[in-house]
Protein backbone atom coordinates (compact mmCIF):
# COMPACT_ATOMS: atom_id res chain seq x y z
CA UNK A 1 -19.35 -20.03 69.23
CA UNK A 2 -15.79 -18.83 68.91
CA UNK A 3 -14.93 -21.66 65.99
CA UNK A 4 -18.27 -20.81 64.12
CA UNK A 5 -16.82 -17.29 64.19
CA UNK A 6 -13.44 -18.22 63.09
CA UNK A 7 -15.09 -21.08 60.53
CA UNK A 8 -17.25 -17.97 59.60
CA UNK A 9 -14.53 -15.87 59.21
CA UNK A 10 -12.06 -17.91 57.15
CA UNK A 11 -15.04 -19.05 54.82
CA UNK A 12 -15.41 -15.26 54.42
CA UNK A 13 -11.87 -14.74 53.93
CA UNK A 14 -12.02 -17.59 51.14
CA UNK A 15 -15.31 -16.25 49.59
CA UNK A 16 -13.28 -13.10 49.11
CA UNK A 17 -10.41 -14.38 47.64
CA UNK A 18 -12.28 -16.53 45.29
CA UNK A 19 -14.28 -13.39 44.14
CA UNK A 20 -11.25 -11.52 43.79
CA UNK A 21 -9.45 -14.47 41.26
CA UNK A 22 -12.99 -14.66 39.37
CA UNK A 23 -12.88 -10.80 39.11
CA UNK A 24 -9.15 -11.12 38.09
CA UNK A 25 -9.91 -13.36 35.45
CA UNK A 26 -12.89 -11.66 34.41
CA UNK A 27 -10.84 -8.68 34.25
CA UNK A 28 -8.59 -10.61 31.71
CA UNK A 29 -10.70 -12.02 29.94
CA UNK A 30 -11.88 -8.62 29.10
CA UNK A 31 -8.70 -7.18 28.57
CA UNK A 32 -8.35 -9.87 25.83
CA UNK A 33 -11.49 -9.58 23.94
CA UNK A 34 -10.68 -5.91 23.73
CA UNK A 35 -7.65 -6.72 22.57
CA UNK A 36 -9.26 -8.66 19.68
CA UNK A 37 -11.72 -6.80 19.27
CA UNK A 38 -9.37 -3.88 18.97
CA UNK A 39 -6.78 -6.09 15.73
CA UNK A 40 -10.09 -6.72 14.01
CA UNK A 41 -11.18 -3.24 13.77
CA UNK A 42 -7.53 -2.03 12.56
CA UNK A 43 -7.68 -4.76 10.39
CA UNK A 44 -10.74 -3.97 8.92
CA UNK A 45 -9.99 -0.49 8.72
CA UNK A 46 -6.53 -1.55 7.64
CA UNK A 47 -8.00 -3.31 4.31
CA UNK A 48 -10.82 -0.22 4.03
CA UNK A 49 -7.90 2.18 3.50
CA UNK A 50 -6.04 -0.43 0.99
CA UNK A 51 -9.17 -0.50 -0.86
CA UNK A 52 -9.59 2.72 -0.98
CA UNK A 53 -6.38 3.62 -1.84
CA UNK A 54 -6.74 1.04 -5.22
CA UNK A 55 -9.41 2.96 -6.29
CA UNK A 56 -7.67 6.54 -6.10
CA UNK A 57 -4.48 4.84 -7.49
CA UNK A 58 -6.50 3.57 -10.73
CA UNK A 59 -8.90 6.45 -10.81
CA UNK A 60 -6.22 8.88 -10.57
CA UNK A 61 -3.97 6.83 -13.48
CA UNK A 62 -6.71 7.16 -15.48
CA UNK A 63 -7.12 10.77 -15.20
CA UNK A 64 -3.47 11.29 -16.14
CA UNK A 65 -3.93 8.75 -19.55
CA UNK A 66 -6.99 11.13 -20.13
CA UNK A 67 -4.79 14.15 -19.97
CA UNK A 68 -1.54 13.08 -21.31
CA UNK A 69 -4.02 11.73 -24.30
CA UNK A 70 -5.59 15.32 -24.56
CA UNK A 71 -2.36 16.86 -24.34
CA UNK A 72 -0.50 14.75 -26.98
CA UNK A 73 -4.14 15.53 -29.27
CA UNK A 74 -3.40 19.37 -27.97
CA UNK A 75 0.57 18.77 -29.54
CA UNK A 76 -0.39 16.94 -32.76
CA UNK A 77 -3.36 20.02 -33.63
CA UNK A 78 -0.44 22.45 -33.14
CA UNK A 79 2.26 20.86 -34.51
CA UNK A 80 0.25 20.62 -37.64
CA UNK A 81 -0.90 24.06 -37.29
CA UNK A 82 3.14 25.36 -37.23
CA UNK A 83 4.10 22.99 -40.39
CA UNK A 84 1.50 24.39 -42.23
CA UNK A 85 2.05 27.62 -41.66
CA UNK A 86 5.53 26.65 -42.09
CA UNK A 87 5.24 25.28 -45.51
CA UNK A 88 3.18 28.57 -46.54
CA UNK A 89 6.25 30.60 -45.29
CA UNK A 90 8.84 28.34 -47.56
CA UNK A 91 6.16 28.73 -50.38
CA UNK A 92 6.23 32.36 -50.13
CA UNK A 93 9.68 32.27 -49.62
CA UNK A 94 10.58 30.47 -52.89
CA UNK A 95 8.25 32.31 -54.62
CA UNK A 96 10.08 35.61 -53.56
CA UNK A 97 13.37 34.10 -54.89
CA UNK A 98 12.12 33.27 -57.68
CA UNK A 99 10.57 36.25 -58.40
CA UNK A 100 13.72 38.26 -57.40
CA UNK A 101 16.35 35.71 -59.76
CA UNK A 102 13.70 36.00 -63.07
CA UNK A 103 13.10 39.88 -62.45
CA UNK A 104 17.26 40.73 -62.00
């Protein structure tokens, strides 16, 4: 009776231990496919941003042609605007001489 006790108790003892390596590993194995789990998701959340980021990058280039296009349009209109009126003024202005040499 006493060695069935003893036989019990060290086939306990080894039950126990073997639960507590398969719960280890278990535990590990866990710990791993979190682990993977966890790269993947940065990774894919990694490229998601990249992407993303392309898209503002060329979206916000093309915003700035747009403007610096309007803007140089803007500068031409007004740059035409001021010679004209510039070559009115020099008109005048020769006139005027004229007018003031053939009348002295």
């Amino acid at each position: 009776m006493l060695q069935e006790a003893i036989e019990s108790i060290c086939a306990a003892e080894e039950s126990a231990k073997q639960s507590i390596l398969h719960a280890q590993q278990a535990a590990q194995d866990s710990v791993a496919d979190a682990d993977k789990a966890g790269e993947q998701a940065i990774a894919r959340t990694l490229a998601r941003a990249e992407s993303e980021i392309a898209y503002l990058t060329r979206a916000a280039e093309s915003k700035v042609t747009g403007d610096a296009l309007e803007l140089a349009s803007k500068t031409a209109n007004r740059q035409a605007t001021i010679r004209a009126r510039g070559e009115r003024l020099l008109e005048d202005a020769a006139r005027y001489i004229v007018e003031r040499i053939v009348n002295t």
